[in-house]
Each structure stands twice: as structure tokens, then as C-alpha cells.
N, C-alpha and C. Protein backbone atom coordinates (compact mmCIF):
# COMPACT_ATOMS: atom_id res chain seq x y z
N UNK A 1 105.46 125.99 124.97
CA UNK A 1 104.50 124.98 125.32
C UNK A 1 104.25 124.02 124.16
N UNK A 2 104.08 124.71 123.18
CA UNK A 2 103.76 123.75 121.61
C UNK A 2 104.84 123.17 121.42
N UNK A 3 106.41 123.40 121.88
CA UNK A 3 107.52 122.31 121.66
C UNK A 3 107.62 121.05 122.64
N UNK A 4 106.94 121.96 123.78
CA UNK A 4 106.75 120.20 124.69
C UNK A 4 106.12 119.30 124.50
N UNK A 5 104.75 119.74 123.69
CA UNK A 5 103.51 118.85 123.50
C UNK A 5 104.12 118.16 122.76
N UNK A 6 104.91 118.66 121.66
CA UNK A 6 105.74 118.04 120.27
C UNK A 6 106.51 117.18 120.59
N UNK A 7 107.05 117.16 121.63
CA UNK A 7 108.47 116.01 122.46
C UNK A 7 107.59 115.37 122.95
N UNK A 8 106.99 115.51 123.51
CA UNK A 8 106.22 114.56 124.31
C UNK A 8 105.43 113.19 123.30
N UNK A 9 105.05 114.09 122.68
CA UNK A 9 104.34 113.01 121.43
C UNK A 9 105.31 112.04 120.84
N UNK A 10 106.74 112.87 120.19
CA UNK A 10 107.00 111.49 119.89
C UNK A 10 107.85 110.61 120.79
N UNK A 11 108.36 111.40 121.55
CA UNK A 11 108.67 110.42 122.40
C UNK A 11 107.36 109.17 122.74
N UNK A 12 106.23 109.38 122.98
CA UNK A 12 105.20 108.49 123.08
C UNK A 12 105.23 107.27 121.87
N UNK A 13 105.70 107.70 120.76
CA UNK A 13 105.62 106.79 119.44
C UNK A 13 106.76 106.23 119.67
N UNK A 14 107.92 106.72 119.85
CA UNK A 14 109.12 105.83 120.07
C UNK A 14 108.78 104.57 121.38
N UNK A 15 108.02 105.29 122.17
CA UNK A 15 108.02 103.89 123.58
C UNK A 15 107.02 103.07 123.23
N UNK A 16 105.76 103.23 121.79
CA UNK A 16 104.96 102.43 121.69
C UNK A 16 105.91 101.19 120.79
N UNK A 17 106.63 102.01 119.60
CA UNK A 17 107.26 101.18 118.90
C UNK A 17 108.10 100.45 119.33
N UNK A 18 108.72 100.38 120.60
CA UNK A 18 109.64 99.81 120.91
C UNK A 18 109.41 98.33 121.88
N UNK A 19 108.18 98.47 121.84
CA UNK A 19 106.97 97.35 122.10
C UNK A 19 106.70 96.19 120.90
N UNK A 20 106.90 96.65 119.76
CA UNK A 20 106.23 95.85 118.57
C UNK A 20 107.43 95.04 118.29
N UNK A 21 107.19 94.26 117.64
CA UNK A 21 108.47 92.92 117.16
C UNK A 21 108.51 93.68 115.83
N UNK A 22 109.41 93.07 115.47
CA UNK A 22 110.20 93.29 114.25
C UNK A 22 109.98 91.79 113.26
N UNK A 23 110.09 92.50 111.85
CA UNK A 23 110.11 91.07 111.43
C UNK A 23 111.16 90.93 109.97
N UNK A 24 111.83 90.32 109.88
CA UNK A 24 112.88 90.11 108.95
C UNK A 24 112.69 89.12 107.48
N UNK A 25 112.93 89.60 106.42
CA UNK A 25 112.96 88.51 105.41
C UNK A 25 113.98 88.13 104.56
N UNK A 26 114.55 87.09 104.07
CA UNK A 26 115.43 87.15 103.05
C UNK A 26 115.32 86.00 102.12
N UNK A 27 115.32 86.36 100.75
CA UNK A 27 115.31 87.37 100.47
C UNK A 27 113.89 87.97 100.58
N UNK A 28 113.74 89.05 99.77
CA UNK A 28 112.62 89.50 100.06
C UNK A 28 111.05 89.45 98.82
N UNK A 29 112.01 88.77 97.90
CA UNK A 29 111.42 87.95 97.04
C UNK A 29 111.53 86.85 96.42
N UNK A 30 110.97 85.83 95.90
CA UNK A 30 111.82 84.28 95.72
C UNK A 30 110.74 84.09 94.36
N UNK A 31 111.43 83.12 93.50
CA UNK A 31 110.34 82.14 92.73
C UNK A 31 109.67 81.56 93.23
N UNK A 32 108.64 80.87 92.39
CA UNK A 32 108.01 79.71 93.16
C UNK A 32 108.51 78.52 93.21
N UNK A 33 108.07 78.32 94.73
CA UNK A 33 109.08 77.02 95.25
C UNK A 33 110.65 77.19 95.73
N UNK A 34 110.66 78.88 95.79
CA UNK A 34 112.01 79.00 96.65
C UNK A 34 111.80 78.77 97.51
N UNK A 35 113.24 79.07 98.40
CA UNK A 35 113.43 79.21 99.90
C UNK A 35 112.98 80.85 100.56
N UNK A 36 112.76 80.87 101.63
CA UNK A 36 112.64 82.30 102.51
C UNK A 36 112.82 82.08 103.76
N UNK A 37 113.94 83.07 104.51
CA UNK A 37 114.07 82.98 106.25
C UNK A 37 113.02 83.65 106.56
N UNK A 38 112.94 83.42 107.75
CA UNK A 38 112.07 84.76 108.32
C UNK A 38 112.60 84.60 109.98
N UNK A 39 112.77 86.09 109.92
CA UNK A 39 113.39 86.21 111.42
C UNK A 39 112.35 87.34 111.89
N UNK A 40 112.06 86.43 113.20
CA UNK A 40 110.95 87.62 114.22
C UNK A 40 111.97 87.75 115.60
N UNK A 41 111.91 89.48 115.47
CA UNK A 41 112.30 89.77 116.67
C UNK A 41 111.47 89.98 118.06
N UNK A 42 111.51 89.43 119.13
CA UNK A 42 110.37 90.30 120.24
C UNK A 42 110.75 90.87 121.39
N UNK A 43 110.70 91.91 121.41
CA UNK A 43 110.93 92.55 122.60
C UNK A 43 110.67 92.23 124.45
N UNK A 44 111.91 92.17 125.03
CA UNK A 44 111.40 91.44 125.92
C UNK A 44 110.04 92.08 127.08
N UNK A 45 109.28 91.44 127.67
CA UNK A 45 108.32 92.36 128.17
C UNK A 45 107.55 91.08 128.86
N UNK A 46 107.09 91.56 130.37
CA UNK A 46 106.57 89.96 131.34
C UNK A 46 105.40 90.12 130.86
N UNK A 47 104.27 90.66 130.31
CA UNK A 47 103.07 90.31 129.55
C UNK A 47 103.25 89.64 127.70
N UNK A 48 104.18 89.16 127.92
CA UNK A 48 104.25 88.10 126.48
C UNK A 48 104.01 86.66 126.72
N UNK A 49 103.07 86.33 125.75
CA UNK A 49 102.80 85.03 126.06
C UNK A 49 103.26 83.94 124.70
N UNK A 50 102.95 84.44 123.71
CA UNK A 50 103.53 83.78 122.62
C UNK A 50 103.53 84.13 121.18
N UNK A 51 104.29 83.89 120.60
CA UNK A 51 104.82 84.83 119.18
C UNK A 51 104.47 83.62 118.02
N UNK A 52 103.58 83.79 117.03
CA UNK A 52 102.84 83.42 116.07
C UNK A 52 103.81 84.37 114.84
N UNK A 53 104.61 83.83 113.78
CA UNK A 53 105.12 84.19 112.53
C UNK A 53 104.67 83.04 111.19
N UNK A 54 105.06 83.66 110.14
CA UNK A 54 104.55 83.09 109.36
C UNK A 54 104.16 83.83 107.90
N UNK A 55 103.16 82.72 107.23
CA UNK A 55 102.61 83.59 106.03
C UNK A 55 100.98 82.90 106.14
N UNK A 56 100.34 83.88 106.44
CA UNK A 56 99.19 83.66 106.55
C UNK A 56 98.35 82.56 105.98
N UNK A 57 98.40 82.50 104.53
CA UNK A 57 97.49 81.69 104.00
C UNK A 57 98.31 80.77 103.57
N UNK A 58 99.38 80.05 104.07
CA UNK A 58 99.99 78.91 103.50
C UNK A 58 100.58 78.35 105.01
N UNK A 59 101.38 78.42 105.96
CA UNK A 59 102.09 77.85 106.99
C UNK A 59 102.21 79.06 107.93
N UNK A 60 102.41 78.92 109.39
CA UNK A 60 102.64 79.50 110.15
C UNK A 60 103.80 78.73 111.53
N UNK A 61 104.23 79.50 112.23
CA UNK A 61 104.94 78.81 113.47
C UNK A 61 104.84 79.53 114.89
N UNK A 62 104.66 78.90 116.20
CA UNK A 62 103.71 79.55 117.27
C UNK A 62 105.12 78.94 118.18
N UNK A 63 105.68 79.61 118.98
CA UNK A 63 106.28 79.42 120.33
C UNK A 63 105.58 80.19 121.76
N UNK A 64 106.11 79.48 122.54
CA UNK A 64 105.34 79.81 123.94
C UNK A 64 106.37 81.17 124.41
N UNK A 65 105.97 82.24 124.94
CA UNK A 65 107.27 82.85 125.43
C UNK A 65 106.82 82.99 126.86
N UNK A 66 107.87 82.81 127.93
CA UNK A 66 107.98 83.03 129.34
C UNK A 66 108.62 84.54 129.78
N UNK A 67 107.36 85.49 129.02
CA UNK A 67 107.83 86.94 129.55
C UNK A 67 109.44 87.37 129.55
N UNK A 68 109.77 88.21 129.94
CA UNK A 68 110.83 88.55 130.36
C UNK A 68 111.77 87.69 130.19
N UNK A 69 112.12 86.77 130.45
CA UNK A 69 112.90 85.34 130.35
C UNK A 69 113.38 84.59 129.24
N UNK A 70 112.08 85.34 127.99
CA UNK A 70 112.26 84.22 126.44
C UNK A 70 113.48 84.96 125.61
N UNK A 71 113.23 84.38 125.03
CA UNK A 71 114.36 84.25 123.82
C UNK A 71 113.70 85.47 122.88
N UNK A 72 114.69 86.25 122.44
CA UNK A 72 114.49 87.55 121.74
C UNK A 72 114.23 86.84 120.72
N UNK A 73 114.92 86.34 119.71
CA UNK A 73 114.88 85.95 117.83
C UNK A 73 114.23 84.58 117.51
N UNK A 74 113.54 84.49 117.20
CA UNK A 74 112.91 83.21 116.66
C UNK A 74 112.56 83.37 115.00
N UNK A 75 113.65 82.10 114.20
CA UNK A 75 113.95 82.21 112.94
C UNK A 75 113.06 80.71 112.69
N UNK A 76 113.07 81.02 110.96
CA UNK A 76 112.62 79.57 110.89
C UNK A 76 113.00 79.43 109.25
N UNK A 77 113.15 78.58 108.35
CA UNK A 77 113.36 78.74 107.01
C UNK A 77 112.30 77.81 106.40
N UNK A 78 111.69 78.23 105.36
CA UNK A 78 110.82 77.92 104.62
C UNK A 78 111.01 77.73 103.44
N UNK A 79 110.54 76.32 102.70
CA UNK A 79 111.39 75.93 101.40
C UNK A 79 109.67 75.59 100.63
N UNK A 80 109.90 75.80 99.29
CA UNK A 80 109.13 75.57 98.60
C UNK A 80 107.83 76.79 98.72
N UNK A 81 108.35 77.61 99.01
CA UNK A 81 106.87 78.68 98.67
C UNK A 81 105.63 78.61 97.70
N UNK A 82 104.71 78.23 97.79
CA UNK A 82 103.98 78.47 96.57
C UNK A 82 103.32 79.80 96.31
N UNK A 83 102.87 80.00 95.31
CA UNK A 83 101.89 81.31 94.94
C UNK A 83 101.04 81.58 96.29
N UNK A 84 101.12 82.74 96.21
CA UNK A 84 99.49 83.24 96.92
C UNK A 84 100.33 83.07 98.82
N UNK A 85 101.23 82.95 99.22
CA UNK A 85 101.62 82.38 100.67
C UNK A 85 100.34 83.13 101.33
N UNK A 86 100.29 84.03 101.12
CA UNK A 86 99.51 85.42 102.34
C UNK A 86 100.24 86.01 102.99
N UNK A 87 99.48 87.28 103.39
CA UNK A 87 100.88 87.95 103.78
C UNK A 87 102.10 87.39 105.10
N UNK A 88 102.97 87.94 104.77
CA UNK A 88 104.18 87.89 105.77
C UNK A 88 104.26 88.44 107.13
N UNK A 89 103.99 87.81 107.85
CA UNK A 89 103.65 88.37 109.79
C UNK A 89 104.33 87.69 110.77
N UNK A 90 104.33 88.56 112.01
CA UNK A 90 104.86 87.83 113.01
C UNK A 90 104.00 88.99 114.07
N UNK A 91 103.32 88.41 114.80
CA UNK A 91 102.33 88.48 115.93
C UNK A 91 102.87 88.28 117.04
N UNK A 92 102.85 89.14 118.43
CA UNK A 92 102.95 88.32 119.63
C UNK A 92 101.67 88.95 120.61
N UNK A 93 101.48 87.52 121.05
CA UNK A 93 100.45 87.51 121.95
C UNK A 93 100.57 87.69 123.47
N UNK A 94 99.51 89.00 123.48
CA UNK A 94 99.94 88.94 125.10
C UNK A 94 98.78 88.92 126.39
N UNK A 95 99.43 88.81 127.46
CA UNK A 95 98.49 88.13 128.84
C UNK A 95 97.33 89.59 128.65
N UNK A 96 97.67 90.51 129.02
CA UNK A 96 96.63 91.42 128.73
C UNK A 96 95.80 92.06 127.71
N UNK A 97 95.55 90.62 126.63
CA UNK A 97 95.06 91.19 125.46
C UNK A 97 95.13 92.13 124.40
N UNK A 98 96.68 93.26 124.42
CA UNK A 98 96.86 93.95 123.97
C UNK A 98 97.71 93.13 122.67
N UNK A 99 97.31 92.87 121.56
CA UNK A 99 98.50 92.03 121.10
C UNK A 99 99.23 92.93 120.38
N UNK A 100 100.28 92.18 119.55
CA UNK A 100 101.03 93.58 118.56
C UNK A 100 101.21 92.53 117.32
N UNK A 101 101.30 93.27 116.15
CA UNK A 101 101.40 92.82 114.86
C UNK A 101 101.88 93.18 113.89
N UNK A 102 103.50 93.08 113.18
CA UNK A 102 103.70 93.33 112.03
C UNK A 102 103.99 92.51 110.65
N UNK A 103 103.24 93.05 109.55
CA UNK A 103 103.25 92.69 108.36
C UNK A 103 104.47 93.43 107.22
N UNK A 104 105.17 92.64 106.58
CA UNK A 104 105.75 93.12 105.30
C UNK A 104 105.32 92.43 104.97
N UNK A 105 105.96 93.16 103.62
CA UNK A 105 105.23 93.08 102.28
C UNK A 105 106.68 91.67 101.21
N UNK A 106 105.79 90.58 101.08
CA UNK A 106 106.62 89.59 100.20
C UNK A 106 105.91 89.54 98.65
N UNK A 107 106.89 89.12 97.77
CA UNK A 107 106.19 88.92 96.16
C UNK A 107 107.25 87.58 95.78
N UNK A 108 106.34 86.42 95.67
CA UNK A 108 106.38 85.15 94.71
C UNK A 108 106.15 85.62 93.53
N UNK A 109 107.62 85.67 92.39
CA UNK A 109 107.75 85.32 90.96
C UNK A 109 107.18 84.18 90.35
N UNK A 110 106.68 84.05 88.84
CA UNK A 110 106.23 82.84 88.48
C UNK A 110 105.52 82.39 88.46
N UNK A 111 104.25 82.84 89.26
CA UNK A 111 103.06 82.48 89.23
C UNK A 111 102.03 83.22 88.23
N UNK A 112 101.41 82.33 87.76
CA UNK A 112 100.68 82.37 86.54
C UNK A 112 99.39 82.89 86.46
């Protein structure tokens, strides 16, 4: 009985995670005033409404998604980083208020 409860569970973590976007960087650290990609993945799913990436306290980028239908990868490249961006995210927003959100972790060299 205690090995089913055990399967059961993570199987539960695998079907939550497989819900959340993904989010990509390269590199994964720059000087200031480099360049950085950032690739957000989103899983397709008909309660998606739109995927918000970015760096918090400096620029962000928002597409509409049409559920089921959108486009998995949405990239974008970013030139000139300054100090301090905020953190590194990509958000998607959905019709039933449940949203999902992941953060890595970026470090700007050079700043004083």
C-alpha cells in the first residue's frame, strides 16, 4: 500500500510539472551591456491565454496564446543588459486563473 501511495505521488509531480513552461538562457551570464537569448517554452494546454517573459526590473515581452493552437517557443534576444535586470522569468497566463511561473537565476558582470 505505502508503494502505491509513493507512485501515485510522483507521478502527480510529474503531471503538475509538465504544465509549467520552461525557460532557457544563453549565455547564462553576460557583462554589462551584453547580449542574452531567452527562450520560453509553453506547454500546449486550451486554458492558456498568454505568456509574459522577460527580466523583471528592466524589459519584459507578452504574446497572446490561442490555447491549444499557439506556438510552443517564443524567443527573443536582448542586447545591452544593464546591472540590476531583475530576475529572469517567463510566466503564462491562464483563463482559469491558475497561472504558472518560472524563474532562473542570471548574474551581470561589471557592475560596480
Amino acid at each position: 500500500m505505502k508503494r502505491i501511495t509513493i507512485i501515485a505521488m510522483t507521478l502527480l509531480l510529474f503531471v503538475g510539472a509538465a504544465e509549467d513552461p520552461m525557460l532557457s538562457v544563453f549565455p547564462h551570464a553576460t557583462i554589462v551591456g551584453g547580449n542574452v537569448r531567452i527562450t520560453c517554452r509553453v506547454p500546449r494546454n486550451p486554458r492558456n491565454r498568454a505568456v509574459v517573459y522577460g527580466f523583471r526590473d528592466w524589459t519584459t515581452t507578452s504574446r497572446q496564446l490561442d490555447g491549444e493552437d499557439s506556438r510552443i517557443t517564443h524567443q527573443i534576444l536582448l542586447q545591452g543588459v544593464p546591472c540590476d535586470p531583475g530576475e529572469l522569468f517567463c510566466a503564462v497566463l491562464r483563463a482559469n486563473g491558475k497561472d504558472r511561473l518560472v524563474v532562473v537565476p542570471f548574474t551581470v558582470v561589471g557592475c560596480n
